[in-house]
Structure formats: C-alpha cells, structure tokens
Protein backbone atom coordinates (compact mmCIF):
# COMPACT_ATOMS: atom_id res chain seq x y z
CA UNK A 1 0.00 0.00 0.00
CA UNK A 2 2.59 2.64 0.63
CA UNK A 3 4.74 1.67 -2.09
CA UNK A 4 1.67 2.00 -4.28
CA UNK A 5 1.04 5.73 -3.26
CA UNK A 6 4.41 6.51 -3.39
CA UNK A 7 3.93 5.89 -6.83
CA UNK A 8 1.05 7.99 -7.44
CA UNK A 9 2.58 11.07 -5.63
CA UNK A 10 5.80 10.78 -7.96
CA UNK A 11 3.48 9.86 -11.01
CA UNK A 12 2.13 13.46 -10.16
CA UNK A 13 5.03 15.56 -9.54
CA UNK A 14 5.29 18.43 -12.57
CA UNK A 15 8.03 19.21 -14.96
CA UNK A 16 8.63 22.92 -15.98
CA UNK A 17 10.11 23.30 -19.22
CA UNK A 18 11.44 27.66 -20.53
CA UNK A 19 12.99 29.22 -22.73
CA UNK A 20 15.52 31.94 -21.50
CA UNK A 21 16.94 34.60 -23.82
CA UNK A 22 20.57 36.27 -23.11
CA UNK A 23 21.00 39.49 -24.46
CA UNK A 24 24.02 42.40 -24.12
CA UNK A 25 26.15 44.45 -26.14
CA UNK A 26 29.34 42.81 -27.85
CA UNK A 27 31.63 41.74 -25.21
CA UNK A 28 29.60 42.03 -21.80
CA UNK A 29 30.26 38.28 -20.72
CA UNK A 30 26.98 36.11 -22.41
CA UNK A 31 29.23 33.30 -23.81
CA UNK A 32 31.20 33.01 -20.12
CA UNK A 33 27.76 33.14 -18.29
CA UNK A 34 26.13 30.21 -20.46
CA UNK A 35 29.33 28.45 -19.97
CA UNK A 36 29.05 28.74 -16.45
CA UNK A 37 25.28 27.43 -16.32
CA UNK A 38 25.50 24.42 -18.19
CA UNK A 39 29.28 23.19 -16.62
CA UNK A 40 30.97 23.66 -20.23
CA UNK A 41 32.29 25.33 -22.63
CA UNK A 42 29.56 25.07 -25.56
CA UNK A 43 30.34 28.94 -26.43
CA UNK A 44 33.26 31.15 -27.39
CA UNK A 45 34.58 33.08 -24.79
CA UNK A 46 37.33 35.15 -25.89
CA UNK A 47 37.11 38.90 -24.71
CA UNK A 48 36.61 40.38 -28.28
CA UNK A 49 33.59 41.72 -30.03
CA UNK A 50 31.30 39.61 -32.31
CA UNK A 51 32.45 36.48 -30.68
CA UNK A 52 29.17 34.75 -30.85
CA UNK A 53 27.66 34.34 -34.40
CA UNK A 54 24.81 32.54 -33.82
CA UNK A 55 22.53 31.48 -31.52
CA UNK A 56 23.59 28.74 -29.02
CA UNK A 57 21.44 26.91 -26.70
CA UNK A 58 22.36 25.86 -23.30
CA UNK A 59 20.30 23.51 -21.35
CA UNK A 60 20.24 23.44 -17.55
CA UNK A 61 17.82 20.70 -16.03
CA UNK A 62 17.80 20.52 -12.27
CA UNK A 63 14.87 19.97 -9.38
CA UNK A 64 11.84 19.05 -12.43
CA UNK A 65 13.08 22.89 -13.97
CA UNK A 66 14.93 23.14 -17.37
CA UNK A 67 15.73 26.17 -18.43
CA UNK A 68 16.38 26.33 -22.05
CA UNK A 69 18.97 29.71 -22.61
CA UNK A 70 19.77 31.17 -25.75
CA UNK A 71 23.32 33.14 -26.07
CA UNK A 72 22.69 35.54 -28.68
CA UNK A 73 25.28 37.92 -30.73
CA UNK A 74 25.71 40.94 -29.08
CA UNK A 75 23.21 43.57 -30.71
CA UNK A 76 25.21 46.73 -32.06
CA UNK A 77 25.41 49.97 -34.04
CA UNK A 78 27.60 48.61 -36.89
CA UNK A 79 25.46 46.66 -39.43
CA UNK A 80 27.70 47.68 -42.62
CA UNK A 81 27.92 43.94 -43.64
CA UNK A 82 25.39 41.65 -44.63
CA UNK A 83 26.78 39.26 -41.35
CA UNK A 84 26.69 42.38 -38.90
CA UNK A 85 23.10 42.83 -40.09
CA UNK A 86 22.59 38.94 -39.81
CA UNK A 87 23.79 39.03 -35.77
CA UNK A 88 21.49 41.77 -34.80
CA UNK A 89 18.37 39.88 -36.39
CA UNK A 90 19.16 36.89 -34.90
CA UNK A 91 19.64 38.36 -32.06
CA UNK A 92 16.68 40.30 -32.01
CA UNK A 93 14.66 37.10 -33.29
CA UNK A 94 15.69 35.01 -30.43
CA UNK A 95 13.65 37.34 -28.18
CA UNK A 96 10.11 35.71 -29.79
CA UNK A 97 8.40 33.22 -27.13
CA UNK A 98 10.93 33.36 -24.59
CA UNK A 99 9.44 33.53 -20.83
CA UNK A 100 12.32 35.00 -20.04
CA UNK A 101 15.28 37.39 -20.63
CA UNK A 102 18.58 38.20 -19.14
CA UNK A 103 20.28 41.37 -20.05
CA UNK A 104 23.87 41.57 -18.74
CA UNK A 105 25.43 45.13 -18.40
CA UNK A 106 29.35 45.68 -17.09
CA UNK A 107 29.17 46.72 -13.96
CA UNK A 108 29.35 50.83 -13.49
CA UNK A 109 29.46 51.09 -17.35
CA UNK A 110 26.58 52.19 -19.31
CA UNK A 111 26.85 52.80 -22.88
CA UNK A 112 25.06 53.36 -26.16
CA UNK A 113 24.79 50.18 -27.09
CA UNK A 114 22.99 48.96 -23.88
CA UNK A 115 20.55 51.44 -24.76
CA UNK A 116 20.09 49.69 -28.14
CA UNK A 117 19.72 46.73 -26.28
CA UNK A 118 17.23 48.07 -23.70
CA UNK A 119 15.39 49.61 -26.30
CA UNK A 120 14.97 46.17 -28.14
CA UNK A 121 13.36 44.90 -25.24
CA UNK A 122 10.47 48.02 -24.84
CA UNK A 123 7.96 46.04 -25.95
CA UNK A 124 8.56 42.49 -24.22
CA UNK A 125 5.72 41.42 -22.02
CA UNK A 126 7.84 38.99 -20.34
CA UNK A 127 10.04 38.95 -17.33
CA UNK A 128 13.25 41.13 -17.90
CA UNK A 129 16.60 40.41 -15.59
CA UNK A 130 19.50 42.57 -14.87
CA UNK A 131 22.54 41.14 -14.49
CA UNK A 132 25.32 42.89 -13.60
CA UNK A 133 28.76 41.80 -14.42
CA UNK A 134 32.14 41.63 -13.27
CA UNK A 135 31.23 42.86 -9.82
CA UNK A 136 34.22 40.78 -8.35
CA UNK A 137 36.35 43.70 -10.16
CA UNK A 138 34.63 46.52 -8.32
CA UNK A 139 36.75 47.19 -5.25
CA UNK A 140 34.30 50.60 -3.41
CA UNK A 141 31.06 48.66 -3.35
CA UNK A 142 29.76 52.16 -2.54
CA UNK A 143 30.16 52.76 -6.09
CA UNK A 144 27.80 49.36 -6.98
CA UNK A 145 24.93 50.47 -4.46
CA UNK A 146 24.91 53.52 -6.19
CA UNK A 147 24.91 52.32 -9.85
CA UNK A 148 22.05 50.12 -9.01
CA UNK A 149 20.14 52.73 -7.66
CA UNK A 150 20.80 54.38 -11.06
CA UNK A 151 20.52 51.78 -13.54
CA UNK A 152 16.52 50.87 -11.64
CA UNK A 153 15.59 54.25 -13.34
CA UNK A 154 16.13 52.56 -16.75
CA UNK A 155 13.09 50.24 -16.82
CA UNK A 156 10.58 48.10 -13.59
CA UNK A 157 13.08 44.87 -14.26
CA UNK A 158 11.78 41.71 -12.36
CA UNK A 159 15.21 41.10 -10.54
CA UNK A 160 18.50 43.53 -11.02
CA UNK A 161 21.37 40.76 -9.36
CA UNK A 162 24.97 41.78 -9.48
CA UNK A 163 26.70 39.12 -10.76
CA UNK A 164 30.42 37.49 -11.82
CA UNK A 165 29.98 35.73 -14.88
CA UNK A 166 33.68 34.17 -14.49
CA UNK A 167 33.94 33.39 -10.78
CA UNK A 168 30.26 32.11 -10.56
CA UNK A 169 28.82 34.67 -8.26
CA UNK A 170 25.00 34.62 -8.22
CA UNK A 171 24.47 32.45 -10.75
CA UNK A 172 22.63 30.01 -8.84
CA UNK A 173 20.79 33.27 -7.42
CA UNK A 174 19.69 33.50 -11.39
CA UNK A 175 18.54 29.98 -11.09
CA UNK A 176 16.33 30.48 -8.35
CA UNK A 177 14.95 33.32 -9.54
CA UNK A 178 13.77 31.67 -13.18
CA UNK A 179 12.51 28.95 -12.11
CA UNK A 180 9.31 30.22 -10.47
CA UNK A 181 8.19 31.77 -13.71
CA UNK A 182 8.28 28.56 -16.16
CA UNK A 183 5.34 27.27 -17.62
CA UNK A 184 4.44 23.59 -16.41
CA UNK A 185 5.36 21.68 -19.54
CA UNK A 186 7.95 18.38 -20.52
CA UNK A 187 11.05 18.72 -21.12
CA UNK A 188 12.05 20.13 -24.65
CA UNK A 189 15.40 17.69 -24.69
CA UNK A 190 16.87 14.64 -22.73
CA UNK A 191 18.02 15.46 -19.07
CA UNK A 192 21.08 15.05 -19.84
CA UNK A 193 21.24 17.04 -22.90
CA UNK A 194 23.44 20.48 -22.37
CA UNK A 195 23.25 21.79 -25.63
CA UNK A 196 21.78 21.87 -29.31
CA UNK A 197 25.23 22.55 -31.16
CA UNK A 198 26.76 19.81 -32.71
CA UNK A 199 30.00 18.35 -32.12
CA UNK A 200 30.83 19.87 -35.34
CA UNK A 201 29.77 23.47 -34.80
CA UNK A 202 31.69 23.04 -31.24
CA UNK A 203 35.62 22.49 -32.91
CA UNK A 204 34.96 24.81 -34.75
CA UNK A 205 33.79 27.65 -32.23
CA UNK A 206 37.47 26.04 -30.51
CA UNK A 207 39.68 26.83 -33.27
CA UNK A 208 38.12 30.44 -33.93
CA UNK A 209 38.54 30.98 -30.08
CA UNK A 210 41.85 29.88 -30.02
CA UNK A 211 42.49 32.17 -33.33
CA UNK A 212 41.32 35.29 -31.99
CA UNK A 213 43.27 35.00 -28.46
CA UNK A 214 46.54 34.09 -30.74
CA UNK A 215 46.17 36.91 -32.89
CA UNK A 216 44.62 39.58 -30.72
CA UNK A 217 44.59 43.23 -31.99
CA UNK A 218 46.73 42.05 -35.39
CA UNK A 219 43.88 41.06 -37.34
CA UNK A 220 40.29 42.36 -38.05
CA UNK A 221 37.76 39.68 -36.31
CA UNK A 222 36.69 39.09 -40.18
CA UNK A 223 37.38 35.25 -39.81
CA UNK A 224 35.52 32.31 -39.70
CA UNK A 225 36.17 28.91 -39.43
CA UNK A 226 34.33 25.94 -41.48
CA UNK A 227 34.96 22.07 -40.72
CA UNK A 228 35.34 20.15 -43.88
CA UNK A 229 35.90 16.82 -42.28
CA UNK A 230 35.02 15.45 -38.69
CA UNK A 231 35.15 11.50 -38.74
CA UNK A 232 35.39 9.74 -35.42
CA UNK A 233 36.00 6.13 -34.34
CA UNK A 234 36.11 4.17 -31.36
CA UNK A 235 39.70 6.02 -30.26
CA UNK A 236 40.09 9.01 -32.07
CA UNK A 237 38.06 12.14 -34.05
CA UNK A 238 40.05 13.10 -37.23
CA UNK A 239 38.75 16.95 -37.95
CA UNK A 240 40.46 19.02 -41.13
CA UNK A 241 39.25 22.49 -40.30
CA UNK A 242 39.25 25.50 -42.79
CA UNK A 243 40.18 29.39 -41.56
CA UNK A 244 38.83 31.86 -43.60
CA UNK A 245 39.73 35.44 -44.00
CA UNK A 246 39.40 38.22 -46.21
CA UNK A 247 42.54 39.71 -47.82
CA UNK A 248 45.61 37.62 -48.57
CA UNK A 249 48.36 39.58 -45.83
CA UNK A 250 45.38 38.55 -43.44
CA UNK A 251 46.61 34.66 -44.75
CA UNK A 252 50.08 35.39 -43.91
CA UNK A 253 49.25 36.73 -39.89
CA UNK A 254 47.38 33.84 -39.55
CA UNK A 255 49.67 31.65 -40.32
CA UNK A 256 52.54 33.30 -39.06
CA UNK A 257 56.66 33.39 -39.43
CA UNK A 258 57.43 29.52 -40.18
CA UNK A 259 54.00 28.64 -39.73
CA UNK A 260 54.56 28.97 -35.74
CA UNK A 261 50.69 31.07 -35.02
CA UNK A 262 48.59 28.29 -36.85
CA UNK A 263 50.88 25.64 -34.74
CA UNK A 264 49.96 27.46 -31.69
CA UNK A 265 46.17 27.70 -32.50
CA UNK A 266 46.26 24.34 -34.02
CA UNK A 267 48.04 22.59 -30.78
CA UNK A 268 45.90 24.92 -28.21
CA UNK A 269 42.90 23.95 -29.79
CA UNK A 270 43.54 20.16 -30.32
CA UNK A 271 43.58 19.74 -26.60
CA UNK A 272 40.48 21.18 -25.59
CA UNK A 273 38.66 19.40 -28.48
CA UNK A 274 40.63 16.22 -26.65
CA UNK A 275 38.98 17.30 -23.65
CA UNK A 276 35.45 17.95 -24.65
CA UNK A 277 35.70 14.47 -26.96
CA UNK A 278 37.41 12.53 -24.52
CA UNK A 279 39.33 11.24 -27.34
CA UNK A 280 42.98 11.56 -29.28
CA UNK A 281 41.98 14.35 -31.97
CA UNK A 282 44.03 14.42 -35.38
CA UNK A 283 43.53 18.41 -36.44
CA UNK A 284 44.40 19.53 -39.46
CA UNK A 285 44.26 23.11 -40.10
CA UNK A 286 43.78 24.96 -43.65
CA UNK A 287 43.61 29.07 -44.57
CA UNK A 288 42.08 29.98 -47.52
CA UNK A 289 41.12 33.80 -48.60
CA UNK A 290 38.14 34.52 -50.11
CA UNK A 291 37.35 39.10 -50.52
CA UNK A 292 34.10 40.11 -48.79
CA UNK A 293 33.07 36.97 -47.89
CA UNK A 294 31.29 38.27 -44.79
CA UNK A 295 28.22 39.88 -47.78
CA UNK A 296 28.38 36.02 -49.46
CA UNK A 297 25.16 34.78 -48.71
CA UNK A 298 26.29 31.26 -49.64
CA UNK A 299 28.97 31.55 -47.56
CA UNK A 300 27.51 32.46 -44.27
CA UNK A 301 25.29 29.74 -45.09
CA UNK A 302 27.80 27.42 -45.23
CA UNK A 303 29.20 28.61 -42.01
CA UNK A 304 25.70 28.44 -40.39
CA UNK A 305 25.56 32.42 -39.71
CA UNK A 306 22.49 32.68 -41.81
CA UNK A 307 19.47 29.90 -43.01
CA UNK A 308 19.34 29.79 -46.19
C-alpha cells in the first residue's frame, strides 16, 4: 500500500520546461555566463567583439526545472555587412516566445549600445533580468549600491542581481529566480542534454577561439572557421578544419613566421577538443582567402551564420 502511493505522488510531480533569452552588447560576458550554467564550454569566450555568431542553446535541467537559454550575438550599431546585419536579427529574433530574458550590463558602465539593447526589449511582455557583471572587479562597493540605484531608473526589471559571470557569483541566485516563472510543460530535450550545437559546430567555435586570443589586436575579427571533415572512431576524431579570412596579408598573420601562429592555435585547440571528446583528436588546419566573404550569402550559409 505505501509503495503504491508513493507511486502515485511521484506519477504526479510536474516538470517545468522555458525558454531563456541572453541578451548584451558585444563583449559584456553572455558566452562566459552560459558556460558557467550548463558546466561547459559550448560557447566562445574570448574577450573580443562579435564572438558569438549565432545562436547557441544551453540547457540546464535541475529539481523538475529546465531552463532552455539562448546566447545571442551581441546587438550593435555597426550593421555595414550583410553578417553584422545577420547578428542583430538573430539576435533580435531570439527574443520571440521566450518567458524569459537576461540582459547583462558591465558593472558601473553604461553605454550606447545597452541602450540599443534596452530599447529592443520596450515592448517584451515577459520577465526582464538585470545582471550585472564583473562585480568581483569593483573594489568601493559604494560605487555598486549607487549604480544600481541608477541603472533601476532605466526600466521596472523583475530582478537587477549583481553578478560574476567568471567566478560564478550569483548564478545560482539567477537559477532560483527563473525557475518560479516557467510554464508547467515536458522537457524540450533529454536530461542530460546540455546543448543543441553539434560536435561539429563546437571544434569549430574552438579553433576560432583559439584564433582570436593568438592573434589579438593584429587582425580584423573578419574570420571564420568551417569544418570540412570530422570523422570519429572508437579512439580518435580526425577533424580538417578550414580558416577563412578576407585579404591575402590577413593569410600570412594567420599563419605566421614559419608557420609557428597556426601551430599554436592548431596545438591549443587540439587539446580542448581532446577534452570535450574525450578522445585523441588528429587536427588539421587549412587558410584559404576569399574578398568580402562576410556579404556572401552562400557563404555564411555554409558557415551556419544565416538559413538559407
């Protein structure tokens, strides 16, 4: 008898199922907070602009809750090329039937383009968060009470948490805090599932990572990276992986004096993509040019920037 209502009472217990959106400016810590929810690195997280070119889905499931977030491109003023235009509609798009959103600021920085961003969000119905970054780096928390105080004049948010993106801080708080306002509804993927991206679209969010942090301020962020070949067996994942820039001296920095930069990205690279596969990982890296490829439409289609 008691196992048998036992039973029933877990035969009744509801699953709540949301979607969360993540919006910012370029460069305000979105990739490095949806890393931090889901336990990996599913993102790009290198400190430069335009890092994230598409939408990416992490999946936290955790006490009958999963939250569904979305990491969007960072909405901006610059939409000169067909690709900048691309990021700010999908990042704009992935704002339709979310329950939620999450806009992250730096903390005691306000600029234009959080404007943009708050503006973007005037007409959302739904619950809008606050986050506010990098607070570890503040040292007079004086100076936080009182940018809080100003940034509440902005908009009636639901929550305004001062977070740390990198070190954790508050992100469970965030947690919490969603949970309450998801719909009752099954899970949209397997409990164990932490993202939609493919293995594939992963390596090769690793090797533009890892190209960006080698190169730094040498080289306009007008690359991309496109996996020709990912074939994996019991022991190892064989992956040839193409870089793509725009002008041919951008093919020489890339590759660098004896070849050593492409080593470096290649090597740096092959051992996270060892990590995340838990397998040996044969990389073999490529750099072609091809002018104004970021107003191809085929091409961003083939990198998965735009549907086609």
């Amino acid at each position: 008898m008691d196992m048998e209502m036992s039973d029933n009472n877990s035969a009744q217990i509801d699953t709540h199922c949301g979607y969360v959106a993540i919006v910012g400016r370029p460069n305000v810590g979105k990739s490095t907070l949806l890393n931090h929810l889901v336990g990996y690195r599913i993102s790009a997280i290198v400190n430069k602009p335009q890092t994230t070119r598409t939408n990416v889905r992490g999946i936290v499931t955790q006490n009958n809750y999963q939250v569904i977030f979305t990491d969007t491109p960072g909405i901006h003023h610059d939409s000169k090329t067909l690709m900048n235009k691309t990021l700010n509609i999908a990042a704009v798009a992935a704002l339709d039937s979310v329950d939620a959103v999450v806009m992250l600021v730096e903390a005691l920085k306000w600029t234009a383009e959080d404007d943009l961003v708050l503006k973007r969000l005037q007409q959302m119905s739904c619950p809008i968060f606050l986050l506010i970054n990098k607070v570890d780096r503040i040292v007079e928390k004086e100076r936080l009470f009182s940018y809080i105080e100003a940034v509440k004049e902005k908009r009636d948010f639901a929550e305004i948490i001062p977070i740390s993106a990198t070190k954790g801080i508050n992100t469970k708080e965030l947690l919490a805090k969603l949970q309450p306002i998801l719909p009752v509804s099954e899970y949209a993927y397997d409990e164990d599932s932490i993202t939609d991206q493919t293995l594939r679209s992963i390596c090769s969010e690793v090797v533009r990572e890892q190209l960006m942090d080698q190169l730094h301020q040498e080289l306009p962020y007008s690359t991309a990276v496109h996996i020709e070949k990912f074939e994996e067996t019991p022991h190892r994942v064989d992956i040839d992986a193409t870089i793509w820039v725009g002008k041919i001296r951008q093919k020489g920095m890339v590759i660098g004096k004896k070849g050593q930069t492409l080593k470096r990205v290649g090597t740096k690279a092959r051992f996270i993509m060892e990590e995340l596969l838990e397998k040996k990982v044969v990389l073999k890296t490529f750099v072609k040019v091809e002018e104004n490829w970021q107003n191809n439409p085929k091409h961003l289609g083939d990198l998965g920037i735009i549907t086609r």
